[in-house]
PDB file of N, CA and C in Angstrom:
ATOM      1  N   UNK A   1       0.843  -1.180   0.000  1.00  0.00           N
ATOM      2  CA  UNK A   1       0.000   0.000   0.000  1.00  0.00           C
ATOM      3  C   UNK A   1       0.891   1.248   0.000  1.00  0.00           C
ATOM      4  N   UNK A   2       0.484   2.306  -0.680  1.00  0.00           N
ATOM      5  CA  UNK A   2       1.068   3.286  -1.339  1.00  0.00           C
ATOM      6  C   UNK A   2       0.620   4.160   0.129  1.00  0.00           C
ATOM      7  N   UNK A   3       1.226   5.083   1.085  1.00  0.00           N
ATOM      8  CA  UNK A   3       1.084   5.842   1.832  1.00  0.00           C
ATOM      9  C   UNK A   3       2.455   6.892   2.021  1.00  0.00           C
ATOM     10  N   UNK A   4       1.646   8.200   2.831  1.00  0.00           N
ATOM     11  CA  UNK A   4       2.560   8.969   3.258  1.00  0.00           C
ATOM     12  C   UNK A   4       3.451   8.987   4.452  1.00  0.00           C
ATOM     13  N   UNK A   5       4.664   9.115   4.722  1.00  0.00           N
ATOM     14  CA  UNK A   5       5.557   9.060   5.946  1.00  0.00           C
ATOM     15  C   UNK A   5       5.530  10.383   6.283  1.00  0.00           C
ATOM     16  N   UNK A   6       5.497  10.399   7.772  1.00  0.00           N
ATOM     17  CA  UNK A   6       5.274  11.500   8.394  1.00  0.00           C
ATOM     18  C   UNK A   6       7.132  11.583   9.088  1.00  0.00           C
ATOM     19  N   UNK A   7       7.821  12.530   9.059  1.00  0.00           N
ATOM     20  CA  UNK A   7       8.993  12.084   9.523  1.00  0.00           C
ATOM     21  C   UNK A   7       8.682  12.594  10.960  1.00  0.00           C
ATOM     22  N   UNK A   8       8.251  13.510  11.755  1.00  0.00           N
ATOM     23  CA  UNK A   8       8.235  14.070  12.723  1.00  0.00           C
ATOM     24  C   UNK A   8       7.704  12.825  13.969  1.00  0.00           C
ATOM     25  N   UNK A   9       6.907  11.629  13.271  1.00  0.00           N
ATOM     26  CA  UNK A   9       6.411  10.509  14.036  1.00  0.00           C
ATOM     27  C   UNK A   9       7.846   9.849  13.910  1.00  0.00           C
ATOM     28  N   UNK A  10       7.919   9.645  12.749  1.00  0.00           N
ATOM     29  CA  UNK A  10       9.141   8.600  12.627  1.00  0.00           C
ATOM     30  C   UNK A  10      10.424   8.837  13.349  1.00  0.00           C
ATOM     31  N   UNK A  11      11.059   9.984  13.414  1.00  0.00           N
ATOM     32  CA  UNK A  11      11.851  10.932  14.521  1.00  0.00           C
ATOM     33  C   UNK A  11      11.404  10.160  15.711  1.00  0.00           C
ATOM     34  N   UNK A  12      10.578  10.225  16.112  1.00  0.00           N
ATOM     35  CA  UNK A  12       9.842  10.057  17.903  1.00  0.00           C
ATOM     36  C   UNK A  12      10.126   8.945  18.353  1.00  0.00           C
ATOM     37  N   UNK A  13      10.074   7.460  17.082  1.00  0.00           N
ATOM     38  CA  UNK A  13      10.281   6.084  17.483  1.00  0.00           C
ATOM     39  C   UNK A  13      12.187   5.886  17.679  1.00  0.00           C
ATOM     40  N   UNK A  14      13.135   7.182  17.286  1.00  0.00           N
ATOM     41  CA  UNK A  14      13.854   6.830  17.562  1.00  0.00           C
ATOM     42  C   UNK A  14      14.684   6.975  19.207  1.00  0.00           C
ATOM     43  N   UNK A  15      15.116   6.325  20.013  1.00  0.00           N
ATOM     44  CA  UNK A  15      15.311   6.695  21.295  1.00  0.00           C
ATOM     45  C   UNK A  15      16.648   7.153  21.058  1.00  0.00           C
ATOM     46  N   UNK A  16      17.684   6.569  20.491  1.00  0.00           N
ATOM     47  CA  UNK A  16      18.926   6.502  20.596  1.00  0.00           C
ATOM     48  C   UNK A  16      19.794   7.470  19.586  1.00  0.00           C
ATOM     49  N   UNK A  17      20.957   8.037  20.107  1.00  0.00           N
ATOM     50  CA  UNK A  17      21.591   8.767  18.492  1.00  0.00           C
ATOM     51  C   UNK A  17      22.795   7.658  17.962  1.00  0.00           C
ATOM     52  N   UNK A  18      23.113   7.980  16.570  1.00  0.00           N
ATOM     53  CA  UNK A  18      23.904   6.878  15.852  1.00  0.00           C
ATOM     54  C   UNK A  18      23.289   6.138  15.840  1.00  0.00           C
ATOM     55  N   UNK A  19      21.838   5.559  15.619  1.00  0.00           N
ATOM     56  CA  UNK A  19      20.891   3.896  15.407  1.00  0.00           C
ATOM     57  C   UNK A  19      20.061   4.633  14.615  1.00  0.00           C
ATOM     58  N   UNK A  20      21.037   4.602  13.376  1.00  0.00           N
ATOM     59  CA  UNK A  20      19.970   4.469  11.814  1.00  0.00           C
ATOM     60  C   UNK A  20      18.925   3.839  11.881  1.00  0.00           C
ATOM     61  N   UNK A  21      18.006   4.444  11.187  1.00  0.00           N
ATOM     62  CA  UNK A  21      16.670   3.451  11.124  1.00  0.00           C
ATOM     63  C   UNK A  21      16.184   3.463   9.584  1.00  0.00           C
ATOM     64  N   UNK A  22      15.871   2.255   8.649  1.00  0.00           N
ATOM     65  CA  UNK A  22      15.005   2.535   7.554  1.00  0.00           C
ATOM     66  C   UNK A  22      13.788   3.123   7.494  1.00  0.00           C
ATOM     67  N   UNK A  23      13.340   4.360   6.998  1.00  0.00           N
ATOM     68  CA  UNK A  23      11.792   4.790   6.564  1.00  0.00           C
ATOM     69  C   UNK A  23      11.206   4.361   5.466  1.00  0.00           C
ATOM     70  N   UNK A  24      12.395   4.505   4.495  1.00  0.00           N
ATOM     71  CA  UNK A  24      11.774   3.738   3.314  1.00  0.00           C
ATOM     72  C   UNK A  24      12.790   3.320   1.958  1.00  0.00           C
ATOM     73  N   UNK A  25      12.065   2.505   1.263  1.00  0.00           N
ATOM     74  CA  UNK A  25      13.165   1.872  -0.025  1.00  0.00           C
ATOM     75  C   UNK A  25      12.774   2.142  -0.841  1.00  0.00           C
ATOM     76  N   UNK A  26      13.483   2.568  -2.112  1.00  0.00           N
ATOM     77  CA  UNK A  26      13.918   2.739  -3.451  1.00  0.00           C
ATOM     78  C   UNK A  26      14.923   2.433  -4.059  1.00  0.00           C
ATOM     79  N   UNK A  27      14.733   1.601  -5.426  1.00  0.00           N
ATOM     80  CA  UNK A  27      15.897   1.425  -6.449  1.00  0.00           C
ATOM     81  C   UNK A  27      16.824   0.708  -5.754  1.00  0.00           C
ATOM     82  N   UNK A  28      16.584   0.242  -4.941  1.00  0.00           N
ATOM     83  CA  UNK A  28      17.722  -0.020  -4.005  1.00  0.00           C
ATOM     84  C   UNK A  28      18.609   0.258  -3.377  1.00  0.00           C
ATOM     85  N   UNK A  29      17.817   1.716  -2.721  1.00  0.00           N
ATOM     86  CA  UNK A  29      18.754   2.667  -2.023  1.00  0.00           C
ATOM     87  C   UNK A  29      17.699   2.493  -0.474  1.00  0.00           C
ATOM     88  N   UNK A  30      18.198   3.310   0.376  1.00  0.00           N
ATOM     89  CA  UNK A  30      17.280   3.298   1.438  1.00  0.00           C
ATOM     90  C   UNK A  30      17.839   5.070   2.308  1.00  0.00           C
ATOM     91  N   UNK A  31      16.413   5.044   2.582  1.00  0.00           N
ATOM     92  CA  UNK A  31      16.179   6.611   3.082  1.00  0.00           C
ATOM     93  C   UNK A  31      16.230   6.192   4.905  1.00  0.00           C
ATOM     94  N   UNK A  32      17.100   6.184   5.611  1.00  0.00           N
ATOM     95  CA  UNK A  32      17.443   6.386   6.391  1.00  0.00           C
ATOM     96  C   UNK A  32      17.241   7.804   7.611  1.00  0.00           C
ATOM     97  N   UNK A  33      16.736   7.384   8.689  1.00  0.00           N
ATOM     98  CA  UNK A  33      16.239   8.579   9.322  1.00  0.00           C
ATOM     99  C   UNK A  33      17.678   8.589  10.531  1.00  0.00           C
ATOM    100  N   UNK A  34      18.220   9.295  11.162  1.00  0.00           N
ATOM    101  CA  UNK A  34      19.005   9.231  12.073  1.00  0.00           C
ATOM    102  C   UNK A  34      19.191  10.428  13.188  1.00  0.00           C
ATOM    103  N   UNK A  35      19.251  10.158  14.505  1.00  0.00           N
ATOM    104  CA  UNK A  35      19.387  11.158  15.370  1.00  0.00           C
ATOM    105  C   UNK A  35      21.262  11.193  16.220  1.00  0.00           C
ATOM    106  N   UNK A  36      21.685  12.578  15.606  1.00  0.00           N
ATOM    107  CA  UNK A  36      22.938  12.566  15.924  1.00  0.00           C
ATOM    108  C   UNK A  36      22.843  13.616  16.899  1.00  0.00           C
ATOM    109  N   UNK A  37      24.222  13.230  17.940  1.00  0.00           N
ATOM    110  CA  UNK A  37      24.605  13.674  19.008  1.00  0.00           C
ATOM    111  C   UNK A  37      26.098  13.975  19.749  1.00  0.00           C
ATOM    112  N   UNK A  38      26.627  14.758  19.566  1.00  0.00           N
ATOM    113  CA  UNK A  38      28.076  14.282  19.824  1.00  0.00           C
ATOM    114  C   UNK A  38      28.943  14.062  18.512  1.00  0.00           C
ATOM    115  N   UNK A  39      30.250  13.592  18.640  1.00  0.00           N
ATOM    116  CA  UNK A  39      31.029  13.188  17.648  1.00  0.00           C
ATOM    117  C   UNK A  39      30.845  11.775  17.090  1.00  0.00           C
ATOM    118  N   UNK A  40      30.787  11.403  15.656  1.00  0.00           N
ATOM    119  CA  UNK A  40      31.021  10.126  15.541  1.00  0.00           C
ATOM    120  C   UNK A  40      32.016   9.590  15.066  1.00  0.00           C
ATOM    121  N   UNK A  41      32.734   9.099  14.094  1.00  0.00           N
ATOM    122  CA  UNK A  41      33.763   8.787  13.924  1.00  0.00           C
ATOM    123  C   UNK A  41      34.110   8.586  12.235  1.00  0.00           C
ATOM    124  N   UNK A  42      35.340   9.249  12.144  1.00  0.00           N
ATOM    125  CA  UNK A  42      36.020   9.493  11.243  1.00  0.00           C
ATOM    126  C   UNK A  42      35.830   8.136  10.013  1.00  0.00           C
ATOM    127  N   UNK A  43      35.221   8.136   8.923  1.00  0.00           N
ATOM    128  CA  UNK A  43      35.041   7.114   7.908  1.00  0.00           C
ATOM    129  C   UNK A  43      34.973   7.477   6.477  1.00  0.00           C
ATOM    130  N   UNK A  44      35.164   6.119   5.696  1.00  0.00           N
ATOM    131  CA  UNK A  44      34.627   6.958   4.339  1.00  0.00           C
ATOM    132  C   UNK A  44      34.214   5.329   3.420  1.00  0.00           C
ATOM    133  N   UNK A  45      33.125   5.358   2.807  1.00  0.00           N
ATOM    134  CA  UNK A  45      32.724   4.610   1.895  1.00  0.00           C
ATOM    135  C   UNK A  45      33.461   4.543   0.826  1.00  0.00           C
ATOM    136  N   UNK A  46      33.732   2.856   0.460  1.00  0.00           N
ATOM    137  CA  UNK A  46      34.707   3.242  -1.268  1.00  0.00           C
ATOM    138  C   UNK A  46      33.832   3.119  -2.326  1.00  0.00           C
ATOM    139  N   UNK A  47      32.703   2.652  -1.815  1.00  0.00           N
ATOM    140  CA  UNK A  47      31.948   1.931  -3.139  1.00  0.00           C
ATOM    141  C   UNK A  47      30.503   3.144  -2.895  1.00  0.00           C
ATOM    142  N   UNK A  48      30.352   4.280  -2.659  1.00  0.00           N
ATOM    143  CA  UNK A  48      28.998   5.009  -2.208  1.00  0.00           C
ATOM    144  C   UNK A  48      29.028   6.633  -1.850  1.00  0.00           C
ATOM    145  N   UNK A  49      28.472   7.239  -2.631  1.00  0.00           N
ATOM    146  CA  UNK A  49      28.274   8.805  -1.895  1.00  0.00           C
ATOM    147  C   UNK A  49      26.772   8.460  -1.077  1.00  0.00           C
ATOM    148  N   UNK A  50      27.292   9.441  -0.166  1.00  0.00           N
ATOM    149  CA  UNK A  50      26.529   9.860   0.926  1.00  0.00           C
ATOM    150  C   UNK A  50      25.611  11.074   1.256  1.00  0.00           C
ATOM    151  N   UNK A  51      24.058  11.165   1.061  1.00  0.00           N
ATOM    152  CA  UNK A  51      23.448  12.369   1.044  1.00  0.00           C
ATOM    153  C   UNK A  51      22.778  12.396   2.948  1.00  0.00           C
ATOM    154  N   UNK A  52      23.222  13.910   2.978  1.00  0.00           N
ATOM    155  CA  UNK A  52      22.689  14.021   4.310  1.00  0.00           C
ATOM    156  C   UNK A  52      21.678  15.370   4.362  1.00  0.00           C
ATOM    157  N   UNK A  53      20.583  15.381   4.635  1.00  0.00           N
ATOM    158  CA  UNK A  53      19.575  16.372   4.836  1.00  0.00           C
ATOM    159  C   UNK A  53      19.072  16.505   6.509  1.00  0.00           C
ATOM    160  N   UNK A  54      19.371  17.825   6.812  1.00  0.00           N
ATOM    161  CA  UNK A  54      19.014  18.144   8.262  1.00  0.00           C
ATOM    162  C   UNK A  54      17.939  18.332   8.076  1.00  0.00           C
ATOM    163  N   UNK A  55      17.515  17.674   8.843  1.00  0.00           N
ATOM    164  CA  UNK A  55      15.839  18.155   9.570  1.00  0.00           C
ATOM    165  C   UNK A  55      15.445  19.358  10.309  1.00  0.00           C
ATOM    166  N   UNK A  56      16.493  19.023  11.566  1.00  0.00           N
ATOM    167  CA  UNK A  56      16.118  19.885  12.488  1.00  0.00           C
ATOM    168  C   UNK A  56      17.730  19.831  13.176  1.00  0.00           C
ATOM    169  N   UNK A  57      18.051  21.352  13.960  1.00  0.00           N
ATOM    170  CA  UNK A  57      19.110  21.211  14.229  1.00  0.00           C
ATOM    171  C   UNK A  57      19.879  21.599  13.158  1.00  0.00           C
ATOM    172  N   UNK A  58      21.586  21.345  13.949  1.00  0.00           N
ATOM    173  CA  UNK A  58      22.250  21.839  13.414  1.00  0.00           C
ATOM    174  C   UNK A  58      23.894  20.334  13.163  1.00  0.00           C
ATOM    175  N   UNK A  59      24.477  20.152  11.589  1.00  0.00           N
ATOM    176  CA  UNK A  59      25.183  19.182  11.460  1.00  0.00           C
ATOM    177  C   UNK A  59      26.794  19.715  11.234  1.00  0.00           C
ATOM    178  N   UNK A  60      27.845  19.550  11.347  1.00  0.00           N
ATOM    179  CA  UNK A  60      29.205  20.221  11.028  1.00  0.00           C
ATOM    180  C   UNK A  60      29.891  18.164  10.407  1.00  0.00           C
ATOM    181  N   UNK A  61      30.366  18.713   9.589  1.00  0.00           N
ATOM    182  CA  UNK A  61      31.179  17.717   8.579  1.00  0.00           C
ATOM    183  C   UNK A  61      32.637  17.949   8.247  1.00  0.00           C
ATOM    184  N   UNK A  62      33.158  16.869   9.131  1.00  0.00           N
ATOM    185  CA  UNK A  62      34.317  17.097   9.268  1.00  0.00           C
ATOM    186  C   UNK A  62      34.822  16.485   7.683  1.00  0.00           C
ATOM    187  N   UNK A  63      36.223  16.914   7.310  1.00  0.00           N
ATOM    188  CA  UNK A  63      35.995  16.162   5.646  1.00  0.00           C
ATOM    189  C   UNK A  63      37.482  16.385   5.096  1.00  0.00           C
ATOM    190  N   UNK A  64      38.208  15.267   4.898  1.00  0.00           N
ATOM    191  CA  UNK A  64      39.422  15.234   5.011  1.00  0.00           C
ATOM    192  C   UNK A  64      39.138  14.712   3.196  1.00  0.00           C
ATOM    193  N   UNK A  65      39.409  15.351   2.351  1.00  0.00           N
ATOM    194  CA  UNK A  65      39.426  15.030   1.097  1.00  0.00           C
ATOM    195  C   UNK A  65      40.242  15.730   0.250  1.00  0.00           C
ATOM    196  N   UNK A  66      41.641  15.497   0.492  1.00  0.00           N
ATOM    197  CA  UNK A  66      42.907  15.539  -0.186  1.00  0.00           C
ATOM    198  C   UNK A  66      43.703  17.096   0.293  1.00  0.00           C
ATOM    199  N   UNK A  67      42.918  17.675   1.027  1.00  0.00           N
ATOM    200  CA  UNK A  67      43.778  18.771   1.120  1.00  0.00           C
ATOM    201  C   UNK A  67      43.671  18.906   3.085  1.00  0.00           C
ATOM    202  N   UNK A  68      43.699  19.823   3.806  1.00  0.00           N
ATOM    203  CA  UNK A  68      43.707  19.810   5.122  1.00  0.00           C
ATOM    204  C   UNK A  68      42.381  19.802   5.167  1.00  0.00           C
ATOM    205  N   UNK A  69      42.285  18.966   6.540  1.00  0.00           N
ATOM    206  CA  UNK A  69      41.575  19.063   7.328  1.00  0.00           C
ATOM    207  C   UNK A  69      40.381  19.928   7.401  1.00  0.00           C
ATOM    208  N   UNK A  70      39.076  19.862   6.684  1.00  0.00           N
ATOM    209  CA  UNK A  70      38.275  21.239   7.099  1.00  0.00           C
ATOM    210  C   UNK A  70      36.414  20.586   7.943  1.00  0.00           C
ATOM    211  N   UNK A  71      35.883  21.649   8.131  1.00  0.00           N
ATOM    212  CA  UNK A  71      34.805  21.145   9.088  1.00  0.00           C
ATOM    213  C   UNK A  71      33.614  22.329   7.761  1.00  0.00           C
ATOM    214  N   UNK A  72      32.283  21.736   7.993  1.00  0.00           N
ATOM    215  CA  UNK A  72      31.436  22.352   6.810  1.00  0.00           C
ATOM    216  C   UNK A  72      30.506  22.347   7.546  1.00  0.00           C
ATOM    217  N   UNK A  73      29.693  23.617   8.166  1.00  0.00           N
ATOM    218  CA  UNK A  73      27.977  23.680   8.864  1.00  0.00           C
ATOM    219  C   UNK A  73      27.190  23.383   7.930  1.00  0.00           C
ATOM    220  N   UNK A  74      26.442  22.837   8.398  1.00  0.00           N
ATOM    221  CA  UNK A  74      25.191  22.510   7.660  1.00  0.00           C
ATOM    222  C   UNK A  74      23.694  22.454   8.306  1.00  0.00           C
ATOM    223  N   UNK A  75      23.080  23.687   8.567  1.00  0.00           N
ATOM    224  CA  UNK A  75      22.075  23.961   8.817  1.00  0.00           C
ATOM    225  C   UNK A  75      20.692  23.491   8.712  1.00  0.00           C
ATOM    226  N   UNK A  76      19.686  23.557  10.012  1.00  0.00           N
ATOM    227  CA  UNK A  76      18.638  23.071   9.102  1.00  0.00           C
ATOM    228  C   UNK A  76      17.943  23.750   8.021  1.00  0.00           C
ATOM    229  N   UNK A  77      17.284  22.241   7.511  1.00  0.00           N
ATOM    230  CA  UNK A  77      16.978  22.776   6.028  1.00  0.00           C
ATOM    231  C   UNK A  77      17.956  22.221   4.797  1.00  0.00           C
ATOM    232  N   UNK A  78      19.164  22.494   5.347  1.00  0.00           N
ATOM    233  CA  UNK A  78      20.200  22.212   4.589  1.00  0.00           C
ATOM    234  C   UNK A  78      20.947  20.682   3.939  1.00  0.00           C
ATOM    235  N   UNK A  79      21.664  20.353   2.925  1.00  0.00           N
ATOM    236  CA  UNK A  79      21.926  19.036   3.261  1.00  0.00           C
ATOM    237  C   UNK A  79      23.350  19.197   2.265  1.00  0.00           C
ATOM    238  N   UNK A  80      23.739  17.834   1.964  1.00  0.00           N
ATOM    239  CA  UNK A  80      25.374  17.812   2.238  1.00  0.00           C
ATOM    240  C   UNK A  80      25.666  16.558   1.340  1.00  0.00           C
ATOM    241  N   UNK A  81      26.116  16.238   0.454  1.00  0.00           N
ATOM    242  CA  UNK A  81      26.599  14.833  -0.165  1.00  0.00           C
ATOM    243  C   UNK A  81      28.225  14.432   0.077  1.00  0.00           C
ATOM    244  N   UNK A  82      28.352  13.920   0.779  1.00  0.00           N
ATOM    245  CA  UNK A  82      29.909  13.530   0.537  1.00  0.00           C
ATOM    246  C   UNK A  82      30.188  12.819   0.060  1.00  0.00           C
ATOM    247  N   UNK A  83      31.241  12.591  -1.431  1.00  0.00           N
ATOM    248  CA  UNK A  83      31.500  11.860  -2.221  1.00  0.00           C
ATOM    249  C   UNK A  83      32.128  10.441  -1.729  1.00  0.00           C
ATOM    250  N   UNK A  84      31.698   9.463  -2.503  1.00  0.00           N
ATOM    251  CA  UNK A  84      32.420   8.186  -2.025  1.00  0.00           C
ATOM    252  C   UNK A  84      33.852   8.376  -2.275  1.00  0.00           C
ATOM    253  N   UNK A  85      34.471   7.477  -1.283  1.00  0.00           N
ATOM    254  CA  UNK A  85      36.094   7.663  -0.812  1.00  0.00           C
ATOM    255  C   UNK A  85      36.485   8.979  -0.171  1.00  0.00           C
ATOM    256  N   UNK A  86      35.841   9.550  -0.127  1.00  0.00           N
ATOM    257  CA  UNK A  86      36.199  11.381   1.427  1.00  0.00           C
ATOM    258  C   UNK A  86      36.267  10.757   2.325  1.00  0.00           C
ATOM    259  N   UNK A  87      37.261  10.837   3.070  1.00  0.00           N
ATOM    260  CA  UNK A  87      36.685  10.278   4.883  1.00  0.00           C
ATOM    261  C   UNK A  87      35.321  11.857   5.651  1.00  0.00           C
ATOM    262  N   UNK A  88      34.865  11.216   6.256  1.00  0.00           N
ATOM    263  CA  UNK A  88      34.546  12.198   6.868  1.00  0.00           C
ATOM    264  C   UNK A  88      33.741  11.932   8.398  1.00  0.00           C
ATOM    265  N   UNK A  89      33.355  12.959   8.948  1.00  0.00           N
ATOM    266  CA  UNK A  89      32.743  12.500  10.345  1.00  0.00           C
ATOM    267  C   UNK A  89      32.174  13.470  10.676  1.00  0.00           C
ATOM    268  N   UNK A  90      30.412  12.889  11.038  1.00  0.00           N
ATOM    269  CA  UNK A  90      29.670  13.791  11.291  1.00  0.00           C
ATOM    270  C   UNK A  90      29.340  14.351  12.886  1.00  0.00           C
ATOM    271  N   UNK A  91      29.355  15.269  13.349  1.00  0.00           N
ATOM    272  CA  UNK A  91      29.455  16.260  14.293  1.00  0.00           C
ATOM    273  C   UNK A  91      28.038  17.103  14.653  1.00  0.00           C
ATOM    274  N   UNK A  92      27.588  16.747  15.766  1.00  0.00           N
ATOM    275  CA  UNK A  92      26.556  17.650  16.330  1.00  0.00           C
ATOM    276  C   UNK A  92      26.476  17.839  17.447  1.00  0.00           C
ATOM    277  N   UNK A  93      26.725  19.474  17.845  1.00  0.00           N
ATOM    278  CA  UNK A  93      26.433  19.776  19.049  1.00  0.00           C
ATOM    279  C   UNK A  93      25.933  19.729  20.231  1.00  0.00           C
ATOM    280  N   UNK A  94      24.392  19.577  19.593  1.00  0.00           N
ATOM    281  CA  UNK A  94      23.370  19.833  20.476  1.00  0.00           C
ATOM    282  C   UNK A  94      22.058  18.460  19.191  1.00  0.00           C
ATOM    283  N   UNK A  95      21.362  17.822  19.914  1.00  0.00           N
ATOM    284  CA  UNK A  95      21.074  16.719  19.107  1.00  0.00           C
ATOM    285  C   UNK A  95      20.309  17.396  17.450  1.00  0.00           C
ATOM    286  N   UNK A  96      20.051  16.783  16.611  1.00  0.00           N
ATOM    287  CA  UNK A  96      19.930  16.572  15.447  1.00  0.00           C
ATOM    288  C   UNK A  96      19.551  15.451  14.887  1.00  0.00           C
ATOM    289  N   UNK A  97      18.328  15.912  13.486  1.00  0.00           N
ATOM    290  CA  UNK A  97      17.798  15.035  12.880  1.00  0.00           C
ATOM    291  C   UNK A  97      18.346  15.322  11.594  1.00  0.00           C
ATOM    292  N   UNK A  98      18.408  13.720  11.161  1.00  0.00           N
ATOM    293  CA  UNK A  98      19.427  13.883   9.884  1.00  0.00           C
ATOM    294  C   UNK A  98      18.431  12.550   8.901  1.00  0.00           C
ATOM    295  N   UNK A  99      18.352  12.697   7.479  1.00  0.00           N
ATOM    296  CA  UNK A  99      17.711  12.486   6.513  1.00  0.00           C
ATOM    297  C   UNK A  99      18.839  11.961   5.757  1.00  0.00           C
ATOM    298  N   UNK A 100      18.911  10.293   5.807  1.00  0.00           N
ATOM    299  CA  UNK A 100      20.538  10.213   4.725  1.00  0.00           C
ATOM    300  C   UNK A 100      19.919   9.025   3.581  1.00  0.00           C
ATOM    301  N   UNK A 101      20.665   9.195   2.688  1.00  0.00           N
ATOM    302  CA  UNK A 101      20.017   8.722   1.641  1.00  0.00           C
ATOM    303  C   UNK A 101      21.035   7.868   0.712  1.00  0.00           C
ATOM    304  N   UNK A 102      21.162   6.848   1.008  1.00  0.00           N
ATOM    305  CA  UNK A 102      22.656   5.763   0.815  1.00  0.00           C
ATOM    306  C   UNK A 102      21.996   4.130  -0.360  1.00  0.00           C
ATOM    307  N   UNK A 103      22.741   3.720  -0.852  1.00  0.00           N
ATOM    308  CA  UNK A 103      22.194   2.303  -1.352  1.00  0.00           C
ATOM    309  C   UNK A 103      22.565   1.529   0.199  1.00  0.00           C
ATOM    310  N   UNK A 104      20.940   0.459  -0.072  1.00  0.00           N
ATOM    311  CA  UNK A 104      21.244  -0.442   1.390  1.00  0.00           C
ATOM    312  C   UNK A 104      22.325  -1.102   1.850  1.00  0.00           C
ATOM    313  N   UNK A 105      23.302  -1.417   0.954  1.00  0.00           N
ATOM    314  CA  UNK A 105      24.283  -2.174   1.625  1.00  0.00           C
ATOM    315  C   UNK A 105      25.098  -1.046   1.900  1.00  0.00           C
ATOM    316  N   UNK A 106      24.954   0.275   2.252  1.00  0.00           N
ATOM    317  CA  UNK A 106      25.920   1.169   3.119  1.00  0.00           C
ATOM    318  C   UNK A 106      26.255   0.779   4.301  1.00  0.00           C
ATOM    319  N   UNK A 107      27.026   0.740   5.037  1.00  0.00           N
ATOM    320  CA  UNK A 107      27.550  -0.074   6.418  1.00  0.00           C
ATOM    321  C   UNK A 107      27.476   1.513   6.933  1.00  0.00           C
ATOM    322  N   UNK A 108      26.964   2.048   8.270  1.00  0.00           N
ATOM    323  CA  UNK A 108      27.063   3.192   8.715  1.00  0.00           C
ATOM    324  C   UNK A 108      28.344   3.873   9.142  1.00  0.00           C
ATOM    325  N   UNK A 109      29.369   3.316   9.299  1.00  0.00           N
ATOM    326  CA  UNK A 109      30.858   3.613   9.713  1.00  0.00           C
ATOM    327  C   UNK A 109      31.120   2.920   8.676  1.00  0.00           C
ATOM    328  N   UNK A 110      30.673   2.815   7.601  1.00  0.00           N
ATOM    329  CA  UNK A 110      32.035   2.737   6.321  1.00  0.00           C
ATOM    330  C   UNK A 110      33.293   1.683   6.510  1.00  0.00           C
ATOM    331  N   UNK A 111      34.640   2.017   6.542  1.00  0.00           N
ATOM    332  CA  UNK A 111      35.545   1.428   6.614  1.00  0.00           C
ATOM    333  C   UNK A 111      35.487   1.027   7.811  1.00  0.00           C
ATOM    334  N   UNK A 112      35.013   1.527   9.024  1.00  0.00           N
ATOM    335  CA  UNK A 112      35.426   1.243  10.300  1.00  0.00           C
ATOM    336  C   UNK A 112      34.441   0.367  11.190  1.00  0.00           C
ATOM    337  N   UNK A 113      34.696  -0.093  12.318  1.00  0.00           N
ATOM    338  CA  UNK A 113      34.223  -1.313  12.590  1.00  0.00           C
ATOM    339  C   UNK A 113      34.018  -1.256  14.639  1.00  0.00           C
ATOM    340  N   UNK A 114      33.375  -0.512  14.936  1.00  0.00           N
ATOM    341  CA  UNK A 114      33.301  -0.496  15.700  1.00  0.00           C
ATOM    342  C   UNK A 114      31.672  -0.459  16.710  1.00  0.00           C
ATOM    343  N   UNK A 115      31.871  -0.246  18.076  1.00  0.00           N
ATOM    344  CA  UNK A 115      30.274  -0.427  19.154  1.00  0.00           C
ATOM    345  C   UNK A 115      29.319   0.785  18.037  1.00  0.00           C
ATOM    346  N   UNK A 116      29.386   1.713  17.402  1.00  0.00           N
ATOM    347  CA  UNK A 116      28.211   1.982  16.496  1.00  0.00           C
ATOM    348  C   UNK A 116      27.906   1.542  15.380  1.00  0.00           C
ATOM    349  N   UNK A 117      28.763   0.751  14.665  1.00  0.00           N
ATOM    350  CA  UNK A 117      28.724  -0.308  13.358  1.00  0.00           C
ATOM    351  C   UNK A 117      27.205  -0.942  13.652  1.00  0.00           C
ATOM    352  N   UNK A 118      26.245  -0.467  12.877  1.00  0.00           N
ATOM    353  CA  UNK A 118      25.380  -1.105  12.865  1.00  0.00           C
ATOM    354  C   UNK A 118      25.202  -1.899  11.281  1.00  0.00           C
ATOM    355  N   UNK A 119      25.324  -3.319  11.056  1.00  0.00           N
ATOM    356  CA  UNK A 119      25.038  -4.192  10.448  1.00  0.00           C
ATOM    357  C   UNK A 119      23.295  -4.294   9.394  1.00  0.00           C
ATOM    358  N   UNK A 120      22.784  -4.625  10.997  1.00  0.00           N
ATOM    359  CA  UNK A 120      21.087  -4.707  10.451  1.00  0.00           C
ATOM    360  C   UNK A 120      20.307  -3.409  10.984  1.00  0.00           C
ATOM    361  N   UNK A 121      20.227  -2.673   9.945  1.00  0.00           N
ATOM    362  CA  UNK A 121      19.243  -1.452  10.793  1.00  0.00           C
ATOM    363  C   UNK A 121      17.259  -1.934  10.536  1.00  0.00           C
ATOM    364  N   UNK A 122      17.401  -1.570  12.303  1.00  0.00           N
ATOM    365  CA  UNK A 122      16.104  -1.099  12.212  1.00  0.00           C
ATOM    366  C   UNK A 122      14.917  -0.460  11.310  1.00  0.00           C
ATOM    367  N   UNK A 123      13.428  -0.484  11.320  1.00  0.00           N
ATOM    368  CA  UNK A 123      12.769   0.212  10.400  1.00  0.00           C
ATOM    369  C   UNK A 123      11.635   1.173  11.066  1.00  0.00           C
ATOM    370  N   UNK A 124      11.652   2.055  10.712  1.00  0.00           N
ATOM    371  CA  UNK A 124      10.455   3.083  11.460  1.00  0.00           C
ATOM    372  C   UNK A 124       9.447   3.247  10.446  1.00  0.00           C
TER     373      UNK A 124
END
């Protein structure tokens, strides 16, 4: 059945920050809802760009892609693609809703392998 997603419900079912959740599938990509908090950790996809749309709140992108070191605000409203192979690491102050938009076999830490590596995500 063909229906509308409300994200502001879908937001609510999440308790935790860094625990991606699926909202919905296409083409074989998946629209991913996520609540960030704090620092996460430095990664980069080889095989995938990465779209990130703020909801609400405020996102900073750290982004090490061939030259120094730089950090990129990204406001709500706003959103952000980081190309596959950039490392990068996403950063929020004060919590944040984030809208990411990846093919499903994106691993959420990318190269890295650690207690937020989530494998099987959840669905809201």
């Amino acid at each position: 059945m063909i229906e509308t997603i409300n994200l502001a419900d879908k937001f609510a079912l999440i308790d935790q920050p860094w625990d991606p959740r699926i909202a919905a599938e296409l083409n074989g990509q998946h629209v991913r809802l996520a609540k960030l908090a704090g620092r996460f950790v430095w990664h980069h996809h080889s095989e995938a760009d990465e779209f990130f749309l703020v909801v609400k709140g405020r996102l900073r992108m750290g982004l090490r892609d061939g030259g120094p070191e730089r950090w990129v605000d990204v406001a709500e409203g706003e959103m952000i693609v980081v190309p596959r192979g950039v490392e990068h690491c996403p950063e929020a102050e004060q919590e944040a809703y984030v809208l990411l938009f990846e093919p499903a076999e994106t691993v959420n830490t990318g190269n890295v392998r650690n207690d937020r590596t989530r494998d099987h995500l959840g669905r809201v």
